[in-house]
C-alpha atoms as a PDB file:
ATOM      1  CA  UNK A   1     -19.417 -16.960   2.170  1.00  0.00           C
ATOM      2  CA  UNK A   2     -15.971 -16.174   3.816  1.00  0.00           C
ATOM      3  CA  UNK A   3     -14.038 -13.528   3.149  1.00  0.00           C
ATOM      4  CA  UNK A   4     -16.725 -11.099   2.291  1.00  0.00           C
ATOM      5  CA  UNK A   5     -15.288  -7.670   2.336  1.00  0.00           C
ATOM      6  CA  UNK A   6     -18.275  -4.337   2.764  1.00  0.00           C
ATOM      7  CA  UNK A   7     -18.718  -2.153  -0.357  1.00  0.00           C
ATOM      8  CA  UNK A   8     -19.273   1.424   0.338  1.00  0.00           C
ATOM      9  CA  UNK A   9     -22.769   2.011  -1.775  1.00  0.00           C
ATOM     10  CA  UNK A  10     -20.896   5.198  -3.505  1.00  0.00           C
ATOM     11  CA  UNK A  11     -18.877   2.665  -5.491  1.00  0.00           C
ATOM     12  CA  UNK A  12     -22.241   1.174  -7.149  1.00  0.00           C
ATOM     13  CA  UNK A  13     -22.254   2.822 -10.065  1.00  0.00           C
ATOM     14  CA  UNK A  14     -23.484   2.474 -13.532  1.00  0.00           C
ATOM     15  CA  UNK A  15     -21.940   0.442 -15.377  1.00  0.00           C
ATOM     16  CA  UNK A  16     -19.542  -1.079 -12.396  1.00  0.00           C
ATOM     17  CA  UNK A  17     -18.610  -5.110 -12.478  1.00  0.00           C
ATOM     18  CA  UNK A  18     -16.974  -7.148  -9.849  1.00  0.00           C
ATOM     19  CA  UNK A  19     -15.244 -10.204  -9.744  1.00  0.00           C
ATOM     20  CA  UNK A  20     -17.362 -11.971  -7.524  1.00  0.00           C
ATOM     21  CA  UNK A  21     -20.937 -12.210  -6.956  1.00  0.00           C
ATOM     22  CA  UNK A  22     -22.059  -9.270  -4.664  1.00  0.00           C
ATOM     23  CA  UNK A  23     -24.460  -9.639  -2.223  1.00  0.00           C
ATOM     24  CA  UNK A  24     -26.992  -7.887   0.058  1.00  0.00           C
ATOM     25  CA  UNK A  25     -25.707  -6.948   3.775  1.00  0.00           C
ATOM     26  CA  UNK A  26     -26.614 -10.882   5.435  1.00  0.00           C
ATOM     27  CA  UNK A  27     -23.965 -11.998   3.114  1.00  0.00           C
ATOM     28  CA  UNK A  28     -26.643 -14.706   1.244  1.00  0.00           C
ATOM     29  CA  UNK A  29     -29.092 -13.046  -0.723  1.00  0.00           C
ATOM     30  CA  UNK A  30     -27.315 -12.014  -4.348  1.00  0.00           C
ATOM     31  CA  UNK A  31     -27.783  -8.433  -5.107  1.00  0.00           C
ATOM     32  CA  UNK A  32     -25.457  -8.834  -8.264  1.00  0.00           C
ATOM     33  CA  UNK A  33     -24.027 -11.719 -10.028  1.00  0.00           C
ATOM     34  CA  UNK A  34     -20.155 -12.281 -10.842  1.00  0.00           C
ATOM     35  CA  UNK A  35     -19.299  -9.605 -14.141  1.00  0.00           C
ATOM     36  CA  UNK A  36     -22.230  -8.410 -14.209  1.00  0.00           C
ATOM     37  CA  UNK A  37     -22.880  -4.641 -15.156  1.00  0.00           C
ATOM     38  CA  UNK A  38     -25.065  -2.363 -12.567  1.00  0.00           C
ATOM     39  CA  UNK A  39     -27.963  -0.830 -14.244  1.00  0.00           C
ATOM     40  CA  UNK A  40     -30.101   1.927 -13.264  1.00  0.00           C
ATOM     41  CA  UNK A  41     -32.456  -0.276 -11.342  1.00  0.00           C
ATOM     42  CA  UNK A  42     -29.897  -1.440  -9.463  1.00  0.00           C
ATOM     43  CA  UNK A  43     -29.431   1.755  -8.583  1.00  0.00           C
ATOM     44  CA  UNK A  44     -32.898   3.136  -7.550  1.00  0.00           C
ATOM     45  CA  UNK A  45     -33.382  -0.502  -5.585  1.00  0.00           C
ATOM     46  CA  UNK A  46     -30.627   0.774  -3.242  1.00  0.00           C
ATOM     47  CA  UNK A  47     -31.801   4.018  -2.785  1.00  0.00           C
ATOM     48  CA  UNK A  48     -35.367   2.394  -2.388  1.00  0.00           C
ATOM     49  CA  UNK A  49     -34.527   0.253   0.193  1.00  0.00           C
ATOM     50  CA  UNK A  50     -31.819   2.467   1.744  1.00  0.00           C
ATOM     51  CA  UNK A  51     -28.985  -0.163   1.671  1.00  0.00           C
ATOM     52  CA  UNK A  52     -25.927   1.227   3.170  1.00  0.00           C
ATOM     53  CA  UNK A  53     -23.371  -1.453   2.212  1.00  0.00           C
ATOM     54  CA  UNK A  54     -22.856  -4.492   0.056  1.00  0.00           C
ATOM     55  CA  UNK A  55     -20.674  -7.694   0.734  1.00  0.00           C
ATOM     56  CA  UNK A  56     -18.224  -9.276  -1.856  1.00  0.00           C
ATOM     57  CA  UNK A  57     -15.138 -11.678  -1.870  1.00  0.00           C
ATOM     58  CA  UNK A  58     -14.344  -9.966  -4.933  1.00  0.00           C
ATOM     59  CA  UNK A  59     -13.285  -6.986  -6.630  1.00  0.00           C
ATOM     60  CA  UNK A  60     -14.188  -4.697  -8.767  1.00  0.00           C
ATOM     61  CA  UNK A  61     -13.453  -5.381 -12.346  1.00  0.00           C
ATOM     62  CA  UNK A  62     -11.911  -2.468 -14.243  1.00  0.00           C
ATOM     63  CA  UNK A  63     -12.073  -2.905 -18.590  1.00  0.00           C
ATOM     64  CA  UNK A  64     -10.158  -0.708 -21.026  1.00  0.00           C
ATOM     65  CA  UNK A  65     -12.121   2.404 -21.583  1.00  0.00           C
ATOM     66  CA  UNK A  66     -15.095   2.256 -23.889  1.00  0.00           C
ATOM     67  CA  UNK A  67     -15.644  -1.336 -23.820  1.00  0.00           C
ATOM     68  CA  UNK A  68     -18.483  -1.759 -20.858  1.00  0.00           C
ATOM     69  CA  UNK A  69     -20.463  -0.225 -22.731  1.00  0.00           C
ATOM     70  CA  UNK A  70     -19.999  -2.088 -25.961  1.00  0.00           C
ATOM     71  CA  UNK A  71     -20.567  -5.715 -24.180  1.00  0.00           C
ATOM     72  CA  UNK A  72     -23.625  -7.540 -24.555  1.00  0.00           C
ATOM     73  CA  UNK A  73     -25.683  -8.223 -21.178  1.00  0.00           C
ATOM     74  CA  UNK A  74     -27.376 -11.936 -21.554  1.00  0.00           C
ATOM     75  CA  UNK A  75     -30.486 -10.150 -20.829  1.00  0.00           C
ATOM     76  CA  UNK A  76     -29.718  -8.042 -24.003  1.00  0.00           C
ATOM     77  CA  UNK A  77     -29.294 -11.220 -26.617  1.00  0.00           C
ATOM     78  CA  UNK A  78     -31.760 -12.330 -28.889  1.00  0.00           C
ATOM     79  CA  UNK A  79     -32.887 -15.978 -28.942  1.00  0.00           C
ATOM     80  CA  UNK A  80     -31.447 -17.889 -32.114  1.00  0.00           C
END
């Protein structure tokens, strides 16, 4: 877990994906997995559990307007 850089909470937003997994502020537990898009309970755990910072070796992934939105979540797939 080297190289983990703080994230200001204000830059969790809805929708946001990074790199690299992001984690809670002891740098093991995962508070968001690599790509992955931050949904509103995301959100409300942070403000639950007043988290001031996250960690990450990564950085956060920026995709061509309109197309967060239109990506599938593996949560959000139906079994075949």
């Amino acid at each position: 877990m080297d190289n983990l850089a703080k994230i200001d909470i204000e830059r969790i937003k809805l929708g946001v994906r990074f790199s690299e997994p992001v984690y809670f502020d002891d740098g093991k537990s995962m508070f968001l997995a690599a790509r992955k898009a931050v949904k509103q309970y995301h959100l409300q755990a942070l403000k639950q559990w007043e988290i001031r910072f996250l960690l990450s070796a990564g950085s956060e992934v920026t995709l061509p307007t309109g197309i967060h939105s239109s990506l599938p979540e593996d949560d959000d797939l139906e079994e075949l």
